[in-house]
Protein backbone atom coordinates (compact mmCIF):
# COMPACT_ATOMS: atom_id res chain seq x y z
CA UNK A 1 -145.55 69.66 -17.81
CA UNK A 2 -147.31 66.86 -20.14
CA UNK A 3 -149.93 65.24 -17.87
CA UNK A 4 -150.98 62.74 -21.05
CA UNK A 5 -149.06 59.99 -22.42
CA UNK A 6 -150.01 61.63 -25.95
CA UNK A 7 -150.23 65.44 -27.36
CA UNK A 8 -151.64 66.55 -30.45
CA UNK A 9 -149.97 68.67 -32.37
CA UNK A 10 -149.85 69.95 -36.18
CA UNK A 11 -147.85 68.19 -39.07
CA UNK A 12 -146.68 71.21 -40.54
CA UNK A 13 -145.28 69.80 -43.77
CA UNK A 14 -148.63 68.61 -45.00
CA UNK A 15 -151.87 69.67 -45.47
CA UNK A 16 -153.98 69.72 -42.90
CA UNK A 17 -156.91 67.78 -44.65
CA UNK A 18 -154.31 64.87 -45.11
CA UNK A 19 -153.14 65.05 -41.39
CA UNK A 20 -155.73 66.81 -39.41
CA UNK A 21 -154.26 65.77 -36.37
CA UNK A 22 -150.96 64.37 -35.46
CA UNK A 23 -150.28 62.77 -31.90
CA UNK A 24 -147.33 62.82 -29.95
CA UNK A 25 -145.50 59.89 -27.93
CA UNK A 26 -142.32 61.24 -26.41
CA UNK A 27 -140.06 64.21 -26.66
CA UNK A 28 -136.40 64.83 -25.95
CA UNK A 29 -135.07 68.45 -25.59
CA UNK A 30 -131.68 69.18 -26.91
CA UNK A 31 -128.44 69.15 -25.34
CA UNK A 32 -126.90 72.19 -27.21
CA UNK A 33 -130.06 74.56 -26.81
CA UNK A 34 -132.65 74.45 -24.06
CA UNK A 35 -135.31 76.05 -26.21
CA UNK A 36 -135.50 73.24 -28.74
CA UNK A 37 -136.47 70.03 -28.30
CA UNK A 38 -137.04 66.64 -30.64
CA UNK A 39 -140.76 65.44 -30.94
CA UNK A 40 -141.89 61.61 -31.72
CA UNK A 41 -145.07 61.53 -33.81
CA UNK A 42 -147.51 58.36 -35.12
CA UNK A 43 -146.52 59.79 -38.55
CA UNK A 44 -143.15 58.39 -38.95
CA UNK A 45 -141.56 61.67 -38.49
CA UNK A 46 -140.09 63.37 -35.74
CA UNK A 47 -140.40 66.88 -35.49
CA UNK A 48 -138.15 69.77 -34.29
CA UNK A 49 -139.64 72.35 -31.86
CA UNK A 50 -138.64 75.60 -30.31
CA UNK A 51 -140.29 77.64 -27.34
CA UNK A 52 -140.72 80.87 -29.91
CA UNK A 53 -137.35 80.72 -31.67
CA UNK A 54 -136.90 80.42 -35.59
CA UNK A 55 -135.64 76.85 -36.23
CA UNK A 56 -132.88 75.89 -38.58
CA UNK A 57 -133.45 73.75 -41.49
CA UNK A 58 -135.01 70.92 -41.08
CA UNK A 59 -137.65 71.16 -38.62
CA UNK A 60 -138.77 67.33 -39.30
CA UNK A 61 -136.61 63.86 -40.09
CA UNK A 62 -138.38 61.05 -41.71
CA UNK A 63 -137.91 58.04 -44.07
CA UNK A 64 -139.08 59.08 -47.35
CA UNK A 65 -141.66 56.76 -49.28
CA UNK A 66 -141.87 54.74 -46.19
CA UNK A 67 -144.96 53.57 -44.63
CA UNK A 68 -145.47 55.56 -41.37
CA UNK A 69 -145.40 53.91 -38.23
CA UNK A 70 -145.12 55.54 -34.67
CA UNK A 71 -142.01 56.99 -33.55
CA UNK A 72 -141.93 55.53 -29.96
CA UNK A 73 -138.87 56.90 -28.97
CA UNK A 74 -135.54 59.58 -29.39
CA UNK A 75 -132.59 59.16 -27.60
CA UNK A 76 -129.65 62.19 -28.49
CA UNK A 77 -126.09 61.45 -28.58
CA UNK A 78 -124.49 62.81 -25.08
CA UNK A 79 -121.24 63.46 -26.46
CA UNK A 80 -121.96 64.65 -30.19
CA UNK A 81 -125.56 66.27 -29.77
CA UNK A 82 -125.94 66.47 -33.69
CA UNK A 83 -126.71 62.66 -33.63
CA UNK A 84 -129.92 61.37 -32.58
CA UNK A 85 -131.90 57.86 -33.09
CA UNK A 86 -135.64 57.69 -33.31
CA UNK A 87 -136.85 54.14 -32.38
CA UNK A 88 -140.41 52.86 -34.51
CA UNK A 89 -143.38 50.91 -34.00
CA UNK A 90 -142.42 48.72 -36.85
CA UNK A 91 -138.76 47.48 -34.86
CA UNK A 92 -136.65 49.99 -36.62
CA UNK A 93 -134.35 52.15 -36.12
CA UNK A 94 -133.30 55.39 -37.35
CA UNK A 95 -130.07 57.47 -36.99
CA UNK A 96 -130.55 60.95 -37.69
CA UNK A 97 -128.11 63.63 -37.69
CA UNK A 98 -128.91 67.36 -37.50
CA UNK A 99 -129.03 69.33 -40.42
CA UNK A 100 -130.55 66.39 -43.02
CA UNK A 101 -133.80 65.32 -43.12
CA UNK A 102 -133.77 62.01 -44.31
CA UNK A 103 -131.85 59.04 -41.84
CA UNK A 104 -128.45 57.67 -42.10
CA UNK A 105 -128.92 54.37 -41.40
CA UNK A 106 -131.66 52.93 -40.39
CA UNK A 107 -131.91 49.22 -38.90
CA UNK A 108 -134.71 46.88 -39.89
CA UNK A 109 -136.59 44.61 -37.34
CA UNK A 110 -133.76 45.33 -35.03
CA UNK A 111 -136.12 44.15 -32.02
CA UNK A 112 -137.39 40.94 -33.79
């Protein structure tokens, strides 16, 4: 049980002097496994987690060369549980699917 509104938690595709600390804003665990579960960072990324498993490749998604902004919110796909959105600080957002790292679409200022 999270008893915060935020986590912290290690960025583990950087170094840690870049991202000593990375906070957490919402999490979504997976339809198709009960061990793993989606997390929202203030990095831009979201990260995938496990409760001791090994995880399949990736274990982040992210825009490359964007600016970071939070990553507010993850909603996954009830009836295809490979697709996920991740909604951002900045009014964007971000379909994901599993298995690919970077988005597949992502829509700008799409709360503006």
């Amino acid at each position: 049980m999270v008893k915060s509104a935020a986590i912290n938690a290690n960025f583990p595709q950087h170094a840690p002097e870049l991202f000593p600390e990375t906070r957490t804003y919402s999490f979504q665990q997976s339809y198709s496994d009960a061990n793993m579960y989606y997390v929202a960072t203030d990095k831009g990324a979201v990260l995938k987690a496990s409760r001791g498993q090994s995880l399949s490749h990736p274990n982040y998604y992210c825009e490359e060369h964007a600016v970071p902004s939070i990553v507010g919110s993850i909603d996954i796909n009830n009836f295809n549980w490979k697709y996920f959105l991740a909604g951002s600080s900045d009014g964007s957002i971000s379909l994901y699917t599993d298995g690919r790292s970077a988005p597949l679409v992502i829509w700008d200022r799409s709360t503006r």
